[in-house]
PDB file of N, CA and C in Angstrom:
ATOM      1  N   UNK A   1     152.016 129.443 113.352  1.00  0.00           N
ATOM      2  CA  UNK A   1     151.007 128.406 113.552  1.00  0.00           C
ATOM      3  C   UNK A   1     149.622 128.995 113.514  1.00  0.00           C
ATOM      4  N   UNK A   2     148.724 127.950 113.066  1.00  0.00           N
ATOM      5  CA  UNK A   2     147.198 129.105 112.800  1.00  0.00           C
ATOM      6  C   UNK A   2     146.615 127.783 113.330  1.00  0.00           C
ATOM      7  N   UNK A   3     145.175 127.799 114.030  1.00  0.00           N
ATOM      8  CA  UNK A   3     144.212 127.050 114.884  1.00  0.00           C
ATOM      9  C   UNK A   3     143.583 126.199 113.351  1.00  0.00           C
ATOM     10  N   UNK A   4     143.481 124.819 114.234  1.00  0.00           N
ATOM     11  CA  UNK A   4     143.365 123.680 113.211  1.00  0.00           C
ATOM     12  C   UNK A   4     142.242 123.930 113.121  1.00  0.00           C
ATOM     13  N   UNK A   5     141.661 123.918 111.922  1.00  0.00           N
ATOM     14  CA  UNK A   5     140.172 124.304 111.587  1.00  0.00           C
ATOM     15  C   UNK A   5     138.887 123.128 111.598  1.00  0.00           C
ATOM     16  N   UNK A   6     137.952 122.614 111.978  1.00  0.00           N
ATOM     17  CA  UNK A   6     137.239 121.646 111.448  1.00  0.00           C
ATOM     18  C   UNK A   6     136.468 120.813 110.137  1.00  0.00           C
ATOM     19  N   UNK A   7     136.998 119.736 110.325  1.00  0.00           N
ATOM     20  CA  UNK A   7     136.874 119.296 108.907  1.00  0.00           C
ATOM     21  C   UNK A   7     135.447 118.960 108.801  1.00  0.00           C
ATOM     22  N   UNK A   8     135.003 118.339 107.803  1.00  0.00           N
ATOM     23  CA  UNK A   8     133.378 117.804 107.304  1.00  0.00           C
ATOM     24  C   UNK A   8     132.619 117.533 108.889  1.00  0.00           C
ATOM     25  N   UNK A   9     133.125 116.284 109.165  1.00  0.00           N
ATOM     26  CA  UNK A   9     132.932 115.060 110.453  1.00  0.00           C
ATOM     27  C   UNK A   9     133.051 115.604 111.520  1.00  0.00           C
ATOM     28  N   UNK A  10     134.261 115.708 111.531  1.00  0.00           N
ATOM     29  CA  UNK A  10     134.479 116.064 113.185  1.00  0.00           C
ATOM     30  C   UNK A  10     136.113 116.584 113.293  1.00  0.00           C
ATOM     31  N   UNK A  11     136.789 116.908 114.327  1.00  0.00           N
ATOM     32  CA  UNK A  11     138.314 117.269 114.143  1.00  0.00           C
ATOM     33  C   UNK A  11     138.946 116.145 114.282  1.00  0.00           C
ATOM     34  N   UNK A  12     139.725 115.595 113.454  1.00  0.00           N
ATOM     35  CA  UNK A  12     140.927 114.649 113.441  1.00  0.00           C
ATOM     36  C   UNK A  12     141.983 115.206 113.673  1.00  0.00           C
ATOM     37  N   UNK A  13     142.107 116.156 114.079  1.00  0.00           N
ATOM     38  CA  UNK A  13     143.415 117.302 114.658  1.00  0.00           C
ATOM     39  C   UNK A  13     143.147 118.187 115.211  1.00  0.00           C
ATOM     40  N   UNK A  14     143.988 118.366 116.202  1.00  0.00           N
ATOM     41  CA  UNK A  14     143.837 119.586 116.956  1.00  0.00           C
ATOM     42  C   UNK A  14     145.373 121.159 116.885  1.00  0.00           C
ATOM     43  N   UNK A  15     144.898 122.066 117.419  1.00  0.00           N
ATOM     44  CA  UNK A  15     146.384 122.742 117.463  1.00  0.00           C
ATOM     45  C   UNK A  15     146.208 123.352 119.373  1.00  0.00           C
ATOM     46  N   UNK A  16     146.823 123.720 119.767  1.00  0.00           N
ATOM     47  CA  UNK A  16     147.082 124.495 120.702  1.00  0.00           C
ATOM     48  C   UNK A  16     147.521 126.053 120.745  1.00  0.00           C
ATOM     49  N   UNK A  17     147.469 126.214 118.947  1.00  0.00           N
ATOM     50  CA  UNK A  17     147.295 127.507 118.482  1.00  0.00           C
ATOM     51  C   UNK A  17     146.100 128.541 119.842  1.00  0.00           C
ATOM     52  N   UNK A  18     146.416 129.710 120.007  1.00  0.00           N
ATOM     53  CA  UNK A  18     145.412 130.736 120.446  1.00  0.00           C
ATOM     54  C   UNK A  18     144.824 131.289 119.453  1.00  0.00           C
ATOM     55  N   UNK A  19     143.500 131.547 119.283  1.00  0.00           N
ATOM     56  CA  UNK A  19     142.759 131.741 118.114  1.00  0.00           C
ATOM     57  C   UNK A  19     142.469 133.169 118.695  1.00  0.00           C
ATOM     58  N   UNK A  20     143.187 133.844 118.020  1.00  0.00           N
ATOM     59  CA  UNK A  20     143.052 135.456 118.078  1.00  0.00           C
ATOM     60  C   UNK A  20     142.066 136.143 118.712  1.00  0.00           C
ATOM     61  N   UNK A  21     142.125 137.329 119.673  1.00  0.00           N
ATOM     62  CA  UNK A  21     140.714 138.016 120.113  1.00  0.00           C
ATOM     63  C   UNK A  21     139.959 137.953 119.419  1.00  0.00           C
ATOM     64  N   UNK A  22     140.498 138.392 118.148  1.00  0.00           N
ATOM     65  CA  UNK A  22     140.058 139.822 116.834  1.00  0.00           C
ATOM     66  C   UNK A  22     138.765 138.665 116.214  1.00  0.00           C
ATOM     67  N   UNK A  23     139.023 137.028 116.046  1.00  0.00           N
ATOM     68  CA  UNK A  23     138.070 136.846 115.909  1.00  0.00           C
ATOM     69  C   UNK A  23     136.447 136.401 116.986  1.00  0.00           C
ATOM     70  N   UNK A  24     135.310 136.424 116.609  1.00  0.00           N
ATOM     71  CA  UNK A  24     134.557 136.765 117.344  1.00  0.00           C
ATOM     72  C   UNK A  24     134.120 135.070 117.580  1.00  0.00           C
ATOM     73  N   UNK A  25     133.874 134.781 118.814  1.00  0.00           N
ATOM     74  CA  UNK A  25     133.470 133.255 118.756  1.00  0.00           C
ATOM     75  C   UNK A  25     132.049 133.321 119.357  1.00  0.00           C
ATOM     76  N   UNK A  26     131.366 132.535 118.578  1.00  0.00           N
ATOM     77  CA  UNK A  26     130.126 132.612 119.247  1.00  0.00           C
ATOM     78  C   UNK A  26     129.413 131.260 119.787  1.00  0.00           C
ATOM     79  N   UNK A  27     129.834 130.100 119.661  1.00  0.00           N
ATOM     80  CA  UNK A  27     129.970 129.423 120.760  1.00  0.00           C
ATOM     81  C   UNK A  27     130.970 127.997 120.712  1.00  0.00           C
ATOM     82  N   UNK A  28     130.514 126.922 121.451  1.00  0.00           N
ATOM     83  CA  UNK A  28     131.771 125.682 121.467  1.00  0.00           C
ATOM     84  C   UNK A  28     131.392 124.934 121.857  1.00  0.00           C
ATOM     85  N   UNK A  29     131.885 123.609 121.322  1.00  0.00           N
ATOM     86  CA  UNK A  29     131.201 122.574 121.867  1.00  0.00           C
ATOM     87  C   UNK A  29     132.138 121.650 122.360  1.00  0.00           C
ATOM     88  N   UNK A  30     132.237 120.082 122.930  1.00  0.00           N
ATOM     89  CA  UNK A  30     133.647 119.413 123.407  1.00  0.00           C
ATOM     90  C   UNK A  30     133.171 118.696 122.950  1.00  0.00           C
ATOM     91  N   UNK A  31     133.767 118.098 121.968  1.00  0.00           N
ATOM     92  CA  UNK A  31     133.989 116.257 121.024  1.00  0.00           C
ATOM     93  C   UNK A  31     135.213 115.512 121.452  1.00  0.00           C
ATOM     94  N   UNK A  32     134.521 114.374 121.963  1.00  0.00           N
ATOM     95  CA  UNK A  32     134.994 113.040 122.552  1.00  0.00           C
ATOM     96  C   UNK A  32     135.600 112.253 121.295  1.00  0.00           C
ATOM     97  N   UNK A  33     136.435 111.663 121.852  1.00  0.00           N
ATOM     98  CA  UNK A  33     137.727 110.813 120.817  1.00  0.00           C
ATOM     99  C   UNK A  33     136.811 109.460 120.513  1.00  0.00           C
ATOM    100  N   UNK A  34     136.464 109.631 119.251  1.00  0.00           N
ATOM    101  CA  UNK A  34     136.324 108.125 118.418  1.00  0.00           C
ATOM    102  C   UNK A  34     136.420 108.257 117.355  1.00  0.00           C
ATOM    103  N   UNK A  35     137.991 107.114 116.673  1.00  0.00           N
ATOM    104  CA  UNK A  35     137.906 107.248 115.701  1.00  0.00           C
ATOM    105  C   UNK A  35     137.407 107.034 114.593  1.00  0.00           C
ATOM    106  N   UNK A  36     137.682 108.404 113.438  1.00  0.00           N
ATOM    107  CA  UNK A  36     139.121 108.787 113.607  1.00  0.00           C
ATOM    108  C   UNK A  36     139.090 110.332 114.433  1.00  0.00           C
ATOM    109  N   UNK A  37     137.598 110.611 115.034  1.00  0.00           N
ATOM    110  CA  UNK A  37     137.815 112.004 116.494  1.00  0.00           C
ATOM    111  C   UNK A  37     138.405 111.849 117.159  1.00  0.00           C
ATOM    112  N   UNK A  38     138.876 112.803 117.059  1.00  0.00           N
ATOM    113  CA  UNK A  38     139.656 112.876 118.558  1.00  0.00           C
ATOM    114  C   UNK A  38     139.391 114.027 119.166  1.00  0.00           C
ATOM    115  N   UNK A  39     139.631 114.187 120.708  1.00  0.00           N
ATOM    116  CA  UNK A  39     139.177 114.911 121.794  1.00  0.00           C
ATOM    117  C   UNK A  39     139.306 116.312 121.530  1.00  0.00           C
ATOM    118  N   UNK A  40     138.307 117.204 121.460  1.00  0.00           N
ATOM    119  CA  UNK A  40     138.964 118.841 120.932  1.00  0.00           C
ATOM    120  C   UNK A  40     137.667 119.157 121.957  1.00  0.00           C
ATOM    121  N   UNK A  41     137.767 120.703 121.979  1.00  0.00           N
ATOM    122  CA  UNK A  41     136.850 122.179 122.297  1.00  0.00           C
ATOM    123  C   UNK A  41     136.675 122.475 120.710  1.00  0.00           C
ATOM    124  N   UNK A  42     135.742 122.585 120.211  1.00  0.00           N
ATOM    125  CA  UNK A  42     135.237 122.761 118.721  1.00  0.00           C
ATOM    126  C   UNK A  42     134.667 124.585 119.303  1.00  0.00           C
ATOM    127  N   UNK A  43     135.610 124.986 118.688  1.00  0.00           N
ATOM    128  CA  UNK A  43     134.634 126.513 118.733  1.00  0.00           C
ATOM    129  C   UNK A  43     134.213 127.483 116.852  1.00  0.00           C
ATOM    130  N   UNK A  44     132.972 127.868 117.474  1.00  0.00           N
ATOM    131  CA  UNK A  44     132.532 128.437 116.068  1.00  0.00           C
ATOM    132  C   UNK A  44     132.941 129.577 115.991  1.00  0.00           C
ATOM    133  N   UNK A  45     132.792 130.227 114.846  1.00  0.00           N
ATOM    134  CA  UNK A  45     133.025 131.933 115.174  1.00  0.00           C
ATOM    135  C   UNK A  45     131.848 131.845 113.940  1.00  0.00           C
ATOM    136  N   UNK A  46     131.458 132.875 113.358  1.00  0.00           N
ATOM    137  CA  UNK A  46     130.437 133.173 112.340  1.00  0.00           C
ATOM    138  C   UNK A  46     130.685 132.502 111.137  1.00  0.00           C
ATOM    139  N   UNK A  47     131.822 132.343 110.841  1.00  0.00           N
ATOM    140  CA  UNK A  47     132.508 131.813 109.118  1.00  0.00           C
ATOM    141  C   UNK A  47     133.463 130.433 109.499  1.00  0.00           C
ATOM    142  N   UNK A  48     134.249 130.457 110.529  1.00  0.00           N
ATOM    143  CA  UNK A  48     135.174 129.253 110.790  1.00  0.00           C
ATOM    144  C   UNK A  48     134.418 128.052 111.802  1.00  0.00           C
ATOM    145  N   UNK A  49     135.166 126.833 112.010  1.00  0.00           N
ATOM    146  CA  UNK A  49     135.392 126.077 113.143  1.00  0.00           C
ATOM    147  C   UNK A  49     137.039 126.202 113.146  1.00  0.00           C
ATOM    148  N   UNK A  50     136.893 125.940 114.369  1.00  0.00           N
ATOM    149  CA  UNK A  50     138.352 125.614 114.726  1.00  0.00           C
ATOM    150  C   UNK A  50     138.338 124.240 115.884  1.00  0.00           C
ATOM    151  N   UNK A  51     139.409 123.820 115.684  1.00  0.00           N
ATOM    152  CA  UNK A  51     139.344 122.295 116.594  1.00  0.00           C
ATOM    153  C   UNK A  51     140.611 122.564 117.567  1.00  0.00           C
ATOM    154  N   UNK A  52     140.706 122.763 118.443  1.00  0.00           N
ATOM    155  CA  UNK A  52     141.588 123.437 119.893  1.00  0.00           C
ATOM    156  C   UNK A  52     141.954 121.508 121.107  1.00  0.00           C
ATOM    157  N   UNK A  53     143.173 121.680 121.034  1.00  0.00           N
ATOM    158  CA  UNK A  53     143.622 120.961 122.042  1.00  0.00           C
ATOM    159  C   UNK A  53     142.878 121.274 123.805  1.00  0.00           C
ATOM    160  N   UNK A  54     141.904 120.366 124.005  1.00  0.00           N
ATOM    161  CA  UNK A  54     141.243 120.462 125.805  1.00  0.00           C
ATOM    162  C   UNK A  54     142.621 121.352 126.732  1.00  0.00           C
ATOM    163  N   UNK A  55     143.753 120.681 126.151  1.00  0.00           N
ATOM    164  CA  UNK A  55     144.399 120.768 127.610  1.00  0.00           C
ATOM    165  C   UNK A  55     145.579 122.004 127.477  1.00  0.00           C
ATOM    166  N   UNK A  56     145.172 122.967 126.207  1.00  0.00           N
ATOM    167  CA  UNK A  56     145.670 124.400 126.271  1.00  0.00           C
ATOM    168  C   UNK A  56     145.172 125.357 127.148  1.00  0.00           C
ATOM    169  N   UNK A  57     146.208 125.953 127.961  1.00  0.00           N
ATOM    170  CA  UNK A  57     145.838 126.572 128.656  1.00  0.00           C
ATOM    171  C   UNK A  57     144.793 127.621 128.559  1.00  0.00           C
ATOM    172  N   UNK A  58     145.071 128.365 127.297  1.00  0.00           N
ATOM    173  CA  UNK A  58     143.966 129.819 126.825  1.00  0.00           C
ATOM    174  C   UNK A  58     142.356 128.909 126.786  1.00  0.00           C
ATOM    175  N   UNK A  59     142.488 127.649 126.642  1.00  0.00           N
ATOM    176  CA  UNK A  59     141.099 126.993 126.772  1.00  0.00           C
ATOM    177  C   UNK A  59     139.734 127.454 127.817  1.00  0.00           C
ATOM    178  N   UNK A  60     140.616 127.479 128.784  1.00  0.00           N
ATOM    179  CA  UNK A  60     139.219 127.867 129.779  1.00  0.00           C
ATOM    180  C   UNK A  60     139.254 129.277 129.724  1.00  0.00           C
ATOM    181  N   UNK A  61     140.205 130.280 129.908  1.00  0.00           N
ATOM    182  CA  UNK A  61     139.637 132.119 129.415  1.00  0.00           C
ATOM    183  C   UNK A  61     138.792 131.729 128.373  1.00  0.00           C
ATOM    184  N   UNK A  62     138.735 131.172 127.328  1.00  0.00           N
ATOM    185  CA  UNK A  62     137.759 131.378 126.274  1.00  0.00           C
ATOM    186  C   UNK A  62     136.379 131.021 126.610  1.00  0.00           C
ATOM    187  N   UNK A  63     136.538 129.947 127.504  1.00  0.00           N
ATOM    188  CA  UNK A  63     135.030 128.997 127.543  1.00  0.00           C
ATOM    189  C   UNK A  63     134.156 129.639 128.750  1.00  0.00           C
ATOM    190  N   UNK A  64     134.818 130.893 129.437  1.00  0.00           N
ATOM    191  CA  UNK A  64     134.088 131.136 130.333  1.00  0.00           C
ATOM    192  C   UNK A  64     133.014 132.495 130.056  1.00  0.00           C
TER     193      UNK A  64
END
């Protein structure tokens, strides 16, 4: 499984994937569900988004 990435808009999916140390995140934001959003932790790293399920646990180690 690999972390659902962000599309154009906003994430219409999420994963509960752990998005590897190795990459570097440099920050995140939380998008509220309206569709077709739905509720994620949007985190950047330099080259990706990724769109992360709120209620995975590795969620808050990352956000702190």
């Amino acid at each position: 499984r690999r972390p659902t990435k962000v599309g154009l808009i906003c994430c219409e999916a999420v994963s509960k994937a752990v998005i590897p140390n190795h990459i570097k995140l440099t920050s995140y934001k939380r998008q509220n569900a309206l569709k077709p959003c739905v509720e994620a932790v949007i985190f950047f790293s330099e080259n990706e988004k990724y769109c992360s399920e709120p209620s995975a646990r590795w969620i808050q180690k990352r956000i702190k």
